[in-house]
PDB file of N, CA and C in Angstrom:
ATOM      1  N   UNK A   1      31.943 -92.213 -46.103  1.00  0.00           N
ATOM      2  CA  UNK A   1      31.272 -93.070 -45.155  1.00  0.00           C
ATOM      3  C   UNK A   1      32.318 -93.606 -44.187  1.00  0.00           C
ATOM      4  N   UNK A   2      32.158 -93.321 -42.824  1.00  0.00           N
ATOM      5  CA  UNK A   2      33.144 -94.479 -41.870  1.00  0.00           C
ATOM      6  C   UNK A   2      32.546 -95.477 -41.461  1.00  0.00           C
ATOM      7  N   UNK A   3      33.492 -96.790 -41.443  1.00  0.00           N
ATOM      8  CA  UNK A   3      33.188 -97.697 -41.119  1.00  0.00           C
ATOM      9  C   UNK A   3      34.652 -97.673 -39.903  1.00  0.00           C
ATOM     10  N   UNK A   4      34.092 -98.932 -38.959  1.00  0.00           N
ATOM     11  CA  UNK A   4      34.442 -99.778 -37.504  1.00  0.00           C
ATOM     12  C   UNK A   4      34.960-100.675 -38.371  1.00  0.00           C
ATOM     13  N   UNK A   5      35.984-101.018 -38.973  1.00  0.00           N
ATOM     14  CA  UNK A   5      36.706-102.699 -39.177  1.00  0.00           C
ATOM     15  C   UNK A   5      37.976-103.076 -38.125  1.00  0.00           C
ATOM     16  N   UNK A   6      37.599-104.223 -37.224  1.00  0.00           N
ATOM     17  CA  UNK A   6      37.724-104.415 -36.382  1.00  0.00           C
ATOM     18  C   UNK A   6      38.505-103.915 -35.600  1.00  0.00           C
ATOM     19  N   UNK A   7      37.759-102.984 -34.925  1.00  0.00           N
ATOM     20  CA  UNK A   7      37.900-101.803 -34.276  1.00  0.00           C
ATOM     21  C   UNK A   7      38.394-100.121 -34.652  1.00  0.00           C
ATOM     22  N   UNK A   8      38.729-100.707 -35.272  1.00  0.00           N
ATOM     23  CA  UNK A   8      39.345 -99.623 -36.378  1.00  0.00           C
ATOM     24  C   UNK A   8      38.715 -98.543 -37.302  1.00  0.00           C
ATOM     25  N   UNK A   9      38.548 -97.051 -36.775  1.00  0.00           N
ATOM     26  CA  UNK A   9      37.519 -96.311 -37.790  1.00  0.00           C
ATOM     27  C   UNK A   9      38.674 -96.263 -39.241  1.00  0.00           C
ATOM     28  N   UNK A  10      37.593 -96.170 -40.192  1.00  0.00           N
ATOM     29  CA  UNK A  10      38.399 -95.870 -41.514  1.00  0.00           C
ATOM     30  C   UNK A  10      37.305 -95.105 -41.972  1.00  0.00           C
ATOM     31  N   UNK A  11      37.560 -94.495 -42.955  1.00  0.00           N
ATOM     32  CA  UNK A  11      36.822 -93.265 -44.264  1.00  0.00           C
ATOM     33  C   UNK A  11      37.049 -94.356 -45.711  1.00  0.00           C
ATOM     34  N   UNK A  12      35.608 -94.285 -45.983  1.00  0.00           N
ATOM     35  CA  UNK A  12      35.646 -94.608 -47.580  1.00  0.00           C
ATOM     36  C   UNK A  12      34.287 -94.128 -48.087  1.00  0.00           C
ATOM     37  N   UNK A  13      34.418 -94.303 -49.700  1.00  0.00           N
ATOM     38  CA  UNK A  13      33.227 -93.289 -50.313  1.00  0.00           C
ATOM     39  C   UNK A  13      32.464 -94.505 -50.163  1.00  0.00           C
ATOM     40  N   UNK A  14      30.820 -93.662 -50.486  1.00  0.00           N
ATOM     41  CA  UNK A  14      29.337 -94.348 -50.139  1.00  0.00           C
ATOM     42  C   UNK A  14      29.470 -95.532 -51.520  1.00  0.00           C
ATOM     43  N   UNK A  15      28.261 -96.343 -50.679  1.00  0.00           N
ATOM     44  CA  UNK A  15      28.142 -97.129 -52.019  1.00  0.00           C
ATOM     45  C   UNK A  15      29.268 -97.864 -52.528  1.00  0.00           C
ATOM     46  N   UNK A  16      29.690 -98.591 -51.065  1.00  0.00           N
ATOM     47  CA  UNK A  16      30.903 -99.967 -51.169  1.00  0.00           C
ATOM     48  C   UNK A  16      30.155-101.329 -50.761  1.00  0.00           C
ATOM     49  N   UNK A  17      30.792-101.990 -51.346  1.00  0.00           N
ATOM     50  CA  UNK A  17      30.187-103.450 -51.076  1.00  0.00           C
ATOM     51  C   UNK A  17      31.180-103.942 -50.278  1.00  0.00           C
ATOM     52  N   UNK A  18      30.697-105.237 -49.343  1.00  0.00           N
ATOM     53  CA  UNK A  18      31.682-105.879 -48.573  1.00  0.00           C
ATOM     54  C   UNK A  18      33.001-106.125 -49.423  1.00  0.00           C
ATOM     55  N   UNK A  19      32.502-107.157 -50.332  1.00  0.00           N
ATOM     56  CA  UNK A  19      33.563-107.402 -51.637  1.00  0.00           C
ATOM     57  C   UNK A  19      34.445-106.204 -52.303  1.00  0.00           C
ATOM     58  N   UNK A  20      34.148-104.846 -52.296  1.00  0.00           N
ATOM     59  CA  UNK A  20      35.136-104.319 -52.583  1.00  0.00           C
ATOM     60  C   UNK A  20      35.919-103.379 -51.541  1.00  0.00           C
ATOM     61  N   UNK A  21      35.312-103.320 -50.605  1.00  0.00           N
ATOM     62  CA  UNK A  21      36.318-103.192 -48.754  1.00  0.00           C
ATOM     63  C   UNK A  21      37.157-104.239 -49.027  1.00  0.00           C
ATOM     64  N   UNK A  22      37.225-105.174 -49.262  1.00  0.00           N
ATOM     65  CA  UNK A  22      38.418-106.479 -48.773  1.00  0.00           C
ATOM     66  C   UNK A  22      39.005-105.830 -49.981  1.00  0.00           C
ATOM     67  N   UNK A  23      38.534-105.785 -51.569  1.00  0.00           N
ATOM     68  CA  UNK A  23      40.007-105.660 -52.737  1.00  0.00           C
ATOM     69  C   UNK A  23      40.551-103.845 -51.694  1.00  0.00           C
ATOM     70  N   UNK A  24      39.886-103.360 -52.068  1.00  0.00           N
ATOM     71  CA  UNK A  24      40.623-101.913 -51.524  1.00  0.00           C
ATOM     72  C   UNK A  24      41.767-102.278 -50.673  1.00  0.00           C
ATOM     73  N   UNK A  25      41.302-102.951 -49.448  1.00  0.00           N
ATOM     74  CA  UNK A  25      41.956-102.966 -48.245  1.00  0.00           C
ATOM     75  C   UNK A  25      43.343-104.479 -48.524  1.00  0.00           C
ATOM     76  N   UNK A  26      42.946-104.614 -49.375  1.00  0.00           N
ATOM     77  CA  UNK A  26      44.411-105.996 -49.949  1.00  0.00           C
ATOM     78  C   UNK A  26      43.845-107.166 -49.227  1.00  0.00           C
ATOM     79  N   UNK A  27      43.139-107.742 -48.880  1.00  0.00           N
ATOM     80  CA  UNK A  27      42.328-108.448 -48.151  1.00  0.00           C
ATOM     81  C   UNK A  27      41.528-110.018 -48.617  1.00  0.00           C
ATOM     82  N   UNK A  28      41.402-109.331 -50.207  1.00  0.00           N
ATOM     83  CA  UNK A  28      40.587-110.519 -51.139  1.00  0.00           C
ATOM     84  C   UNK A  28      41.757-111.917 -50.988  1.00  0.00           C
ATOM     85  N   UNK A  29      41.005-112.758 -50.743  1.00  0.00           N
ATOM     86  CA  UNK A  29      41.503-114.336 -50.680  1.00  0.00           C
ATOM     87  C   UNK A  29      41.916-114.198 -49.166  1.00  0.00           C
ATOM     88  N   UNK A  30      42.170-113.346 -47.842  1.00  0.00           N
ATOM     89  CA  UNK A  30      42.716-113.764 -47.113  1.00  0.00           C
ATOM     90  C   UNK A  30      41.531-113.640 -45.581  1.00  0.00           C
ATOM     91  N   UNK A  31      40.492-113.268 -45.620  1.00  0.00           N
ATOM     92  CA  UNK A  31      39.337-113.061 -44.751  1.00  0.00           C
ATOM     93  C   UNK A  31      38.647-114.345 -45.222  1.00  0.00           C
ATOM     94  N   UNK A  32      38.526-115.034 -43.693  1.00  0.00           N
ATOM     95  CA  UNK A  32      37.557-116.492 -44.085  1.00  0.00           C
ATOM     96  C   UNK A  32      36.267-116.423 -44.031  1.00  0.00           C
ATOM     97  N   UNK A  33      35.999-115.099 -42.631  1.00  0.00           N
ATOM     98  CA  UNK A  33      34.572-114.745 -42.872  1.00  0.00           C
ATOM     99  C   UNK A  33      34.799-113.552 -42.049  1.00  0.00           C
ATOM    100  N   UNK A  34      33.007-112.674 -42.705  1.00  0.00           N
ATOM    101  CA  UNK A  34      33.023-111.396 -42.021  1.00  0.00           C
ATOM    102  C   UNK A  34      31.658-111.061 -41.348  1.00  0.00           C
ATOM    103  N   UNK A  35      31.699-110.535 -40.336  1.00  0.00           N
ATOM    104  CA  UNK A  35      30.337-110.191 -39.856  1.00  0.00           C
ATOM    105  C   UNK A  35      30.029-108.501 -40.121  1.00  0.00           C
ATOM    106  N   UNK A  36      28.755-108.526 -39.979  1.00  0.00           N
ATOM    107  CA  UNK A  36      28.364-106.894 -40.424  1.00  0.00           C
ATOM    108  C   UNK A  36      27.671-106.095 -39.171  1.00  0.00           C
ATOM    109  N   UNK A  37      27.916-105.393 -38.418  1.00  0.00           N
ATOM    110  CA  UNK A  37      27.039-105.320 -36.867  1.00  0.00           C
ATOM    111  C   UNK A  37      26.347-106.476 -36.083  1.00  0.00           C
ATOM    112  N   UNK A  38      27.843-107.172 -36.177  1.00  0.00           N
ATOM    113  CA  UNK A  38      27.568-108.716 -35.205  1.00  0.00           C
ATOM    114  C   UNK A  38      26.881-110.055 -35.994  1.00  0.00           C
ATOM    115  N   UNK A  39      26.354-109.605 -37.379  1.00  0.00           N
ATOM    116  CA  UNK A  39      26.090-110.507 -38.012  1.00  0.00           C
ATOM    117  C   UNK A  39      26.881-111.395 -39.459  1.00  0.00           C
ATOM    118  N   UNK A  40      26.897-112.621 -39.644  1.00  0.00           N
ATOM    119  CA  UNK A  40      27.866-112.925 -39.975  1.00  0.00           C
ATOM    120  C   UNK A  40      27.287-113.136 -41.742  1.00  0.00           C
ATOM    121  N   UNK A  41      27.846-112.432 -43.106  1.00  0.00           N
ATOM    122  CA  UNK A  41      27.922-112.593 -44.158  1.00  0.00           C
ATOM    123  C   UNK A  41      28.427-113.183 -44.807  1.00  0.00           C
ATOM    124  N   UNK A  42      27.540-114.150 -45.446  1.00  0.00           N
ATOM    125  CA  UNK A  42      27.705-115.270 -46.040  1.00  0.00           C
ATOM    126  C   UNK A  42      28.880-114.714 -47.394  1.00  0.00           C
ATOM    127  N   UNK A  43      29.998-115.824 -47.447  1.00  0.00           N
ATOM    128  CA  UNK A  43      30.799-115.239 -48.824  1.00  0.00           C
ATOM    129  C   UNK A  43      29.839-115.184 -50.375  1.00  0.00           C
ATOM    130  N   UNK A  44      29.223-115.751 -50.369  1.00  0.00           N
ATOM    131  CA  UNK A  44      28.307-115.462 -51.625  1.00  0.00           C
ATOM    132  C   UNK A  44      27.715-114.256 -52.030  1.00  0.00           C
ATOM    133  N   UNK A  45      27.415-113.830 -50.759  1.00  0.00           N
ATOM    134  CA  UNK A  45      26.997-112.345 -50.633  1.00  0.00           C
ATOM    135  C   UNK A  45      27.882-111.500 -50.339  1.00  0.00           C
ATOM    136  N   UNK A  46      29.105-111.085 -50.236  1.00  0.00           N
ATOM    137  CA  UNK A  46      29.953-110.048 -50.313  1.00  0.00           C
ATOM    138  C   UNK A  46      29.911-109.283 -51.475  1.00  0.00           C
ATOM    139  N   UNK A  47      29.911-110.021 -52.214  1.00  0.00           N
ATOM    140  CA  UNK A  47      29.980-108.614 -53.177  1.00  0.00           C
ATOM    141  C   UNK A  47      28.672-107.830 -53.883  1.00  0.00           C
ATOM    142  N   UNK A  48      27.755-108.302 -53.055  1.00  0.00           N
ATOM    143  CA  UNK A  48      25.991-107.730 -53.165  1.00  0.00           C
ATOM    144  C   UNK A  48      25.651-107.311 -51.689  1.00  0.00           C
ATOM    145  N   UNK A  49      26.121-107.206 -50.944  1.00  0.00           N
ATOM    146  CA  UNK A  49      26.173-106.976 -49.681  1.00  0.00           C
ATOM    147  C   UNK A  49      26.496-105.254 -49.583  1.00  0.00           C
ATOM    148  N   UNK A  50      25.859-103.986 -49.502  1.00  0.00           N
ATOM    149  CA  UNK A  50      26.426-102.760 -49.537  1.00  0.00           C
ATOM    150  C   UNK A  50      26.266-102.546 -47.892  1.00  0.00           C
ATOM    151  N   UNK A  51      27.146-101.280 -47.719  1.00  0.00           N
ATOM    152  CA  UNK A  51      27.584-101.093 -46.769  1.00  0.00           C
ATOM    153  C   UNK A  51      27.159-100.075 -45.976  1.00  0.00           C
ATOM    154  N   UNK A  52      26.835 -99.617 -45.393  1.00  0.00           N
ATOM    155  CA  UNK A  52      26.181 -98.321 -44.927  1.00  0.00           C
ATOM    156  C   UNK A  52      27.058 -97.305 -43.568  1.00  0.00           C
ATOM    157  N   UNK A  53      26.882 -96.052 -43.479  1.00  0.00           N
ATOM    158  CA  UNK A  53      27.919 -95.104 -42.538  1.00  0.00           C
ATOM    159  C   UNK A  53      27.749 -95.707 -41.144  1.00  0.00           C
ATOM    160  N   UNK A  54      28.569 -95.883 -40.887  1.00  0.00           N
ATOM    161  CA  UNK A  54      28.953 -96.778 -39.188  1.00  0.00           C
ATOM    162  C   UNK A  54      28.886 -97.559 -39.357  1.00  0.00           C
ATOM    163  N   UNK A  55      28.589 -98.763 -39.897  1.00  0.00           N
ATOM    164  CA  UNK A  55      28.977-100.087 -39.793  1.00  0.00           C
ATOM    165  C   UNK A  55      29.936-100.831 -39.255  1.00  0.00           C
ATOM    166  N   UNK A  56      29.519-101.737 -38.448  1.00  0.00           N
ATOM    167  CA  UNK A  56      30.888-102.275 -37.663  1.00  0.00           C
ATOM    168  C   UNK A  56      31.203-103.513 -38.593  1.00  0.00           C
ATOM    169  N   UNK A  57      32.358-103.805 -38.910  1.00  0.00           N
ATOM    170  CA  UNK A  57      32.912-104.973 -39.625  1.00  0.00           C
ATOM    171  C   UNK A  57      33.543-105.300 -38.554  1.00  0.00           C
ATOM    172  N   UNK A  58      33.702-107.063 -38.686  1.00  0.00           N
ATOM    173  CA  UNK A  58      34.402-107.927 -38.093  1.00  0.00           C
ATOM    174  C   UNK A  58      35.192-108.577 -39.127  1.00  0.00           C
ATOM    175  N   UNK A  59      36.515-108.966 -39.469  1.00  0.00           N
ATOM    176  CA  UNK A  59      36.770-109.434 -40.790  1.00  0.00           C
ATOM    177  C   UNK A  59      37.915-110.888 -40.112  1.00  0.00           C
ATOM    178  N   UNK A  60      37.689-111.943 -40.229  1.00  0.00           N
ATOM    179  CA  UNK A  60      38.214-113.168 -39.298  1.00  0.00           C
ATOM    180  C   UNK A  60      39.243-114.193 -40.626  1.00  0.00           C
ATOM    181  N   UNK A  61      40.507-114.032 -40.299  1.00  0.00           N
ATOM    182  CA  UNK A  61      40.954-115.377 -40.446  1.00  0.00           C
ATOM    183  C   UNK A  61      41.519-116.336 -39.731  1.00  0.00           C
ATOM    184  N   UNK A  62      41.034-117.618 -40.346  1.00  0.00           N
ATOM    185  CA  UNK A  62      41.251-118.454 -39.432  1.00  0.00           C
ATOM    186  C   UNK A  62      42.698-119.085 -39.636  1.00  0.00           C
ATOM    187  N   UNK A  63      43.511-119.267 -38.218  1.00  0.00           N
ATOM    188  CA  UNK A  63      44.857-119.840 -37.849  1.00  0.00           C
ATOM    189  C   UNK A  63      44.956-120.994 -37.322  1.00  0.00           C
ATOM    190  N   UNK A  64      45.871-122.274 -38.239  1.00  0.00           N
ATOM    191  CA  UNK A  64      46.051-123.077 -37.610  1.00  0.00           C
ATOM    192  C   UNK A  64      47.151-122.980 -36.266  1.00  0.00           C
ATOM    193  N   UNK A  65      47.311-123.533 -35.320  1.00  0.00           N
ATOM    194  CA  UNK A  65      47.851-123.601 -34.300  1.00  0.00           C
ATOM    195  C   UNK A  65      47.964-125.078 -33.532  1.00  0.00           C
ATOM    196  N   UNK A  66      48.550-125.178 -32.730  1.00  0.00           N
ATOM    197  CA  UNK A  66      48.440-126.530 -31.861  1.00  0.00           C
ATOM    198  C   UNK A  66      49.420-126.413 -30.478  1.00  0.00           C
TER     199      UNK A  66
END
């Protein structure tokens, strides 16, 4: 299956959950939130959340700055 993570095509097998895109990708604990074709997934639901071929991910952490 390819997925769009932010911007980025990648290849992974069918039948991934949001929650295990982030462990694969080294990611778990460091994404504050993610959207799924512009829509934004609640963390409760990542790891019941499956994924389907083309999907665009947005995967956001947030930076303090000043």
């Amino acid at each position: 299956m390819k997925l769009i993570i932010n911007g980025e095509s990648r290849e992974f097998e069918n039948d991934k959950t949001l929650q295990s895109i982030l462990n694969e990708l080294s990611l778990d604990g460091k994404v504050m939130a993610a959207a799924v074709n512009m829509e934004i997934v609640k963390q409760n639901d990542w790891s019941t959340h499956v994924l389907k071929d083309n999907d665009k991910l947005e995967l956001l952490d947030f930076v303090a700055g000043g």
